[in-house]
C-alpha atoms as a PDB file:
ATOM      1  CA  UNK A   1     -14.999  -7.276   5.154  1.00  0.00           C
ATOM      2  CA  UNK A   2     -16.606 -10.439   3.765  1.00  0.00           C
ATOM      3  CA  UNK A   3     -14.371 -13.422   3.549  1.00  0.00           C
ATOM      4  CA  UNK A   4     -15.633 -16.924   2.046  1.00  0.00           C
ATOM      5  CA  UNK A   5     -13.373 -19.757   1.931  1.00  0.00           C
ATOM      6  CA  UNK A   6     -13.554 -23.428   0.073  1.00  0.00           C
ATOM      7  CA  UNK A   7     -11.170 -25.950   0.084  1.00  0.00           C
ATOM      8  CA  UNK A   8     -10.179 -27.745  -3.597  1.00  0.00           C
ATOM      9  CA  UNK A   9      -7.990 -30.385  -4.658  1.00  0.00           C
ATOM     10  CA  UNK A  10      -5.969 -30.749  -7.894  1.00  0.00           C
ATOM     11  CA  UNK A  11      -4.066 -33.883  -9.651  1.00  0.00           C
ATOM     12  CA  UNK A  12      -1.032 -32.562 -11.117  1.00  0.00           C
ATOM     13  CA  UNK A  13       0.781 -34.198 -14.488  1.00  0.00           C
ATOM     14  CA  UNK A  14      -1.014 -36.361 -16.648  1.00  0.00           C
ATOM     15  CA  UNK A  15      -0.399 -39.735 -14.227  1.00  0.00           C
ATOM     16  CA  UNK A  16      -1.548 -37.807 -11.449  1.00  0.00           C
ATOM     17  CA  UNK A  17       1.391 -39.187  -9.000  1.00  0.00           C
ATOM     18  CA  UNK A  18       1.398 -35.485  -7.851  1.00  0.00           C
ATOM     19  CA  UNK A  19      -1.867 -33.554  -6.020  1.00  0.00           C
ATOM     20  CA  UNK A  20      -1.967 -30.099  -4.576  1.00  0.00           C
ATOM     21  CA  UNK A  21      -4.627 -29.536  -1.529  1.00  0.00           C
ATOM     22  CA  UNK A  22      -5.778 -25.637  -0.860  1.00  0.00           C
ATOM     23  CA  UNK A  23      -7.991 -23.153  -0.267  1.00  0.00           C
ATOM     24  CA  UNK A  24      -9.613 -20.325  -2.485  1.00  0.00           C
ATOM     25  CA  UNK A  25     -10.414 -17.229   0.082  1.00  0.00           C
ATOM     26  CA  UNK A  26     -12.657 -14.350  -1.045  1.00  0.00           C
ATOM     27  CA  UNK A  27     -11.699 -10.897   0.173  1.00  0.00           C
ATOM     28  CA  UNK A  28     -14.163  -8.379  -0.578  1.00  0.00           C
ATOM     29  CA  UNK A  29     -11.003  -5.820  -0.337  1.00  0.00           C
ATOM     30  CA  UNK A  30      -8.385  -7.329  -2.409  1.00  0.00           C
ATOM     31  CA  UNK A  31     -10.208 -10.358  -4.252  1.00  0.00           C
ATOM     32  CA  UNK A  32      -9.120 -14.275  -4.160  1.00  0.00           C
ATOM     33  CA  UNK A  33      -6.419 -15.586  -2.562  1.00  0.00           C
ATOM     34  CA  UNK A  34      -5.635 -18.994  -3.272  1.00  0.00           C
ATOM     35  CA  UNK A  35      -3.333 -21.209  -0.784  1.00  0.00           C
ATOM     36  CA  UNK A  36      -1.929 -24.706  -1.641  1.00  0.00           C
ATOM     37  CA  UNK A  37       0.483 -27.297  -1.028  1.00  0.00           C
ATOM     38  CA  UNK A  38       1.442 -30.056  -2.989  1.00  0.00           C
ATOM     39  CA  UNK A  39       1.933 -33.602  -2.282  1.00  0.00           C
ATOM     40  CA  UNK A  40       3.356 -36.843  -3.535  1.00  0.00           C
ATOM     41  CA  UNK A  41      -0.500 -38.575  -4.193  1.00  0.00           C
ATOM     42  CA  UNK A  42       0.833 -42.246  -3.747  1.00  0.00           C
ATOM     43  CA  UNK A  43       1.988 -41.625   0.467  1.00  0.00           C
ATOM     44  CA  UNK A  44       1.022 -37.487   0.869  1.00  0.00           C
ATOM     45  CA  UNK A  45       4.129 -37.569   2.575  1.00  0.00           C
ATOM     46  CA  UNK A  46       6.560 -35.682   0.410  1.00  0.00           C
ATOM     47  CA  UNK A  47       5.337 -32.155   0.615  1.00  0.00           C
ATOM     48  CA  UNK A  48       5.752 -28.501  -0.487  1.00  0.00           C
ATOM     49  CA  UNK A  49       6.032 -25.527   0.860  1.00  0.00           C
ATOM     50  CA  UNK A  50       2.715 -23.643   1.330  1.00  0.00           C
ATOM     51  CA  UNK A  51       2.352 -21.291  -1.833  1.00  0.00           C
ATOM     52  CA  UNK A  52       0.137 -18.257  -1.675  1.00  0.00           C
ATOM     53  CA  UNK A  53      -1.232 -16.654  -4.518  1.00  0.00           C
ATOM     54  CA  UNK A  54      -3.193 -13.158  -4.835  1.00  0.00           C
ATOM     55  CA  UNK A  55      -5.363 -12.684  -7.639  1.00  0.00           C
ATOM     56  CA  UNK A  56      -6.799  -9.321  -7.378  1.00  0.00           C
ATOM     57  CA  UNK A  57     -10.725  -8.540  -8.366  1.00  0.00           C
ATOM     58  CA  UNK A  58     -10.240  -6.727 -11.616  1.00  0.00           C
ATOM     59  CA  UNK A  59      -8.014  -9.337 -12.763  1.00  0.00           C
ATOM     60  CA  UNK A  60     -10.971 -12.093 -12.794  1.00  0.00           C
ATOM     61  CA  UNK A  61     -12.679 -12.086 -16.300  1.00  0.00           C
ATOM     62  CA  UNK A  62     -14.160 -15.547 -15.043  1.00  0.00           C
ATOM     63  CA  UNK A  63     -14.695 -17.412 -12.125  1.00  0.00           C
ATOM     64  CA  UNK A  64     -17.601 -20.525 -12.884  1.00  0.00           C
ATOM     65  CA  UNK A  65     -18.960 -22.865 -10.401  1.00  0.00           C
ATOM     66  CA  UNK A  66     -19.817 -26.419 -12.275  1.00  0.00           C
ATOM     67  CA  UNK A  67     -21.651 -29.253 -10.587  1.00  0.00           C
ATOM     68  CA  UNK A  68     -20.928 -32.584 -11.822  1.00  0.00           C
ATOM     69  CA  UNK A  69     -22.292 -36.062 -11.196  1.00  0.00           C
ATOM     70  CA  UNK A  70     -19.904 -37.019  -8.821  1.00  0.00           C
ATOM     71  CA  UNK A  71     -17.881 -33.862  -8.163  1.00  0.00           C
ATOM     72  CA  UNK A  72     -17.696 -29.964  -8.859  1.00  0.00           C
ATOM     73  CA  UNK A  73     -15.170 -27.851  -9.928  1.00  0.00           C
ATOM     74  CA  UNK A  74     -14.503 -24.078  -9.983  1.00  0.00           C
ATOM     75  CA  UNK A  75     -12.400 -22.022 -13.287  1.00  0.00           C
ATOM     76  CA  UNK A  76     -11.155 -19.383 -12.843  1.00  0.00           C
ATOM     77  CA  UNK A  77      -9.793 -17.218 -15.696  1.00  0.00           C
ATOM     78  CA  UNK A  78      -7.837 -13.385 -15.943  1.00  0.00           C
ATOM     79  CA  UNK A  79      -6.890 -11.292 -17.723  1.00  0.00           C
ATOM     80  CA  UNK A  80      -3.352 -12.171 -17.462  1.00  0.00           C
ATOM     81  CA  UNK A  81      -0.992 -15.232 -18.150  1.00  0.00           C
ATOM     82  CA  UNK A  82       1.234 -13.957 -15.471  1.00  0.00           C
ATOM     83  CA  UNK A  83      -1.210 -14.751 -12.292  1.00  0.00           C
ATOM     84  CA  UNK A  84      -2.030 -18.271 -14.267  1.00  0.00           C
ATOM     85  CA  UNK A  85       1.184 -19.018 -14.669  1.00  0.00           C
ATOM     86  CA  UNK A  86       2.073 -19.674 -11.032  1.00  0.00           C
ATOM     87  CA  UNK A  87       0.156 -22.571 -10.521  1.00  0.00           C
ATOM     88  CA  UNK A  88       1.831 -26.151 -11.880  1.00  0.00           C
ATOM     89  CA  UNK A  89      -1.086 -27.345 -12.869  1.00  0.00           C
ATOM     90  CA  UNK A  90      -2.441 -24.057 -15.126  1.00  0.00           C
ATOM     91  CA  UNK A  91      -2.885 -24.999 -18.637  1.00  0.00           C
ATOM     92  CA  UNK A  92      -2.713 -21.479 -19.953  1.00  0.00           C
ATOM     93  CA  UNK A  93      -5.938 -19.924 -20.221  1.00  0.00           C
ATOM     94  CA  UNK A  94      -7.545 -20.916 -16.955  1.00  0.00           C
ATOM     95  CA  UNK A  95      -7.621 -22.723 -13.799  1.00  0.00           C
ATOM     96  CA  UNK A  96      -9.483 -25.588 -12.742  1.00  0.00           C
ATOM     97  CA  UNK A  97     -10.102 -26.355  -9.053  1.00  0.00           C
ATOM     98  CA  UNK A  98     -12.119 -29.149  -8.179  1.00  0.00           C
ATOM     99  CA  UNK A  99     -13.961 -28.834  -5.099  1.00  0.00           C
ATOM    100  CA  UNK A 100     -16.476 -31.589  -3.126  1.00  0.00           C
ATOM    101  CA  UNK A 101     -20.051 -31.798  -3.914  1.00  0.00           C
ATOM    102  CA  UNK A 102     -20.647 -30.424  -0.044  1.00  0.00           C
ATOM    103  CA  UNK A 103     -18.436 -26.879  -0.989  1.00  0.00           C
ATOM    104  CA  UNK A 104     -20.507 -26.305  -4.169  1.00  0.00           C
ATOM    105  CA  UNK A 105     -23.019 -24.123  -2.140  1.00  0.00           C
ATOM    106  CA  UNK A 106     -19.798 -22.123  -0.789  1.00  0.00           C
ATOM    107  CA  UNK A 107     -18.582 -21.841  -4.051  1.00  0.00           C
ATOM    108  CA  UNK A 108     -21.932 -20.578  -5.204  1.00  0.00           C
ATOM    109  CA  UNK A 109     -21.958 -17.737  -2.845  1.00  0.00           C
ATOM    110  CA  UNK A 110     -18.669 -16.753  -3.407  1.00  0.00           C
ATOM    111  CA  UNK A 111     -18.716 -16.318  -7.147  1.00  0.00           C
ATOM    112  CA  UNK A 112     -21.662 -14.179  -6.279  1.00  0.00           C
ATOM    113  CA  UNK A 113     -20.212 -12.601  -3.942  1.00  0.00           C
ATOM    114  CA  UNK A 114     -17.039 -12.116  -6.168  1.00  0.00           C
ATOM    115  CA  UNK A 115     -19.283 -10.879  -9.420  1.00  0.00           C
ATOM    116  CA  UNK A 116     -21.024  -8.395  -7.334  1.00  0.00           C
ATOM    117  CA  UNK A 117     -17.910  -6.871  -6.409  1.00  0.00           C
ATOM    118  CA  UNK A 118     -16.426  -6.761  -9.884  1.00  0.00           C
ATOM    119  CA  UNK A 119     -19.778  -5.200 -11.318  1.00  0.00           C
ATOM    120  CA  UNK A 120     -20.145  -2.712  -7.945  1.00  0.00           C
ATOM    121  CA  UNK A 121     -16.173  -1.653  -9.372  1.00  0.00           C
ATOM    122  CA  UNK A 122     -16.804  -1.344 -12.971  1.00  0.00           C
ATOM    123  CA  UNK A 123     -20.472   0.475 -12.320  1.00  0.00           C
ATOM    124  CA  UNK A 124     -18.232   3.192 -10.359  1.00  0.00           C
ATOM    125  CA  UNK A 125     -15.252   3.328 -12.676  1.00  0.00           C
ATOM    126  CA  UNK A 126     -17.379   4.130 -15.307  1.00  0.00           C
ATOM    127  CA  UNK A 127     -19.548   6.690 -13.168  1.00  0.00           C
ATOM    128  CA  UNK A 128     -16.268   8.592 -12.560  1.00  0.00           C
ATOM    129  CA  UNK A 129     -15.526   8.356 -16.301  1.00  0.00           C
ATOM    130  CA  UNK A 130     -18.751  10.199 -17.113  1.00  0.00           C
ATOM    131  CA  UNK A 131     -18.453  13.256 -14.798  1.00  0.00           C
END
């Protein structure tokens, strides 16, 4: 069992007076799991509860990995509302994570990682469609 882990952090609300730190794990059995806890961002010292989220592989119809000049940041999208949904700081259609410039080789291997498992799936589902 392969996991792969990289930490992210996330402004929440459009003045940002709100973060959430996590975690994005890679299980090669279930998919991604994705930890966080949220935080005032002015002291960090009002904080949530730890929320856990399961998303499982053959929910993922994207997951990109996108270097930029200062940071990088990882979307994820499925292929329903209702895993999206949970997070505060969804805006519908997709995800965004953004992860330091040092993770973005961890990120890297676990979108492979993650895209060679959904294609290994699909290969076989459609194998035991033909027979």
């Amino acid at each position: 069992m392969t996991n792969i882990s990289v930490p992210f952090k996330v402004e929440i609300g459009e003045l940002g007076l709100r973060e959430a730190l996590g975690i994005v794990v890679y299980n090669s059995k279930t998919g991604l799991r994705i930890e966080y806890q949220t935080r005032d961002a002015l002291l960090g010292v009002i904080k949530s509860d730890i929320e856990t989220i399961e998303i499982p592989w053959n929910e993922i119809t994207a997951f990109e990995v996108e270097k930029k000049w200062f940071s990088a940041r990882i979307t994820i999208r499925t292929a329903s509302l209702a895993y999206l949904a949970q997070f505060p700081w969804n805006n519908g259609a997709q995800v965004v994570l953004k992860i330091s410039k040092d993770d973005i080789e961890t990120a890297r291997r676990l979108r492979s990682e993650l895209l060679l498992l959904i294609s290994e799936n699909r290969l076989a589902l459609l194998d035991s469609n033909n027979d």
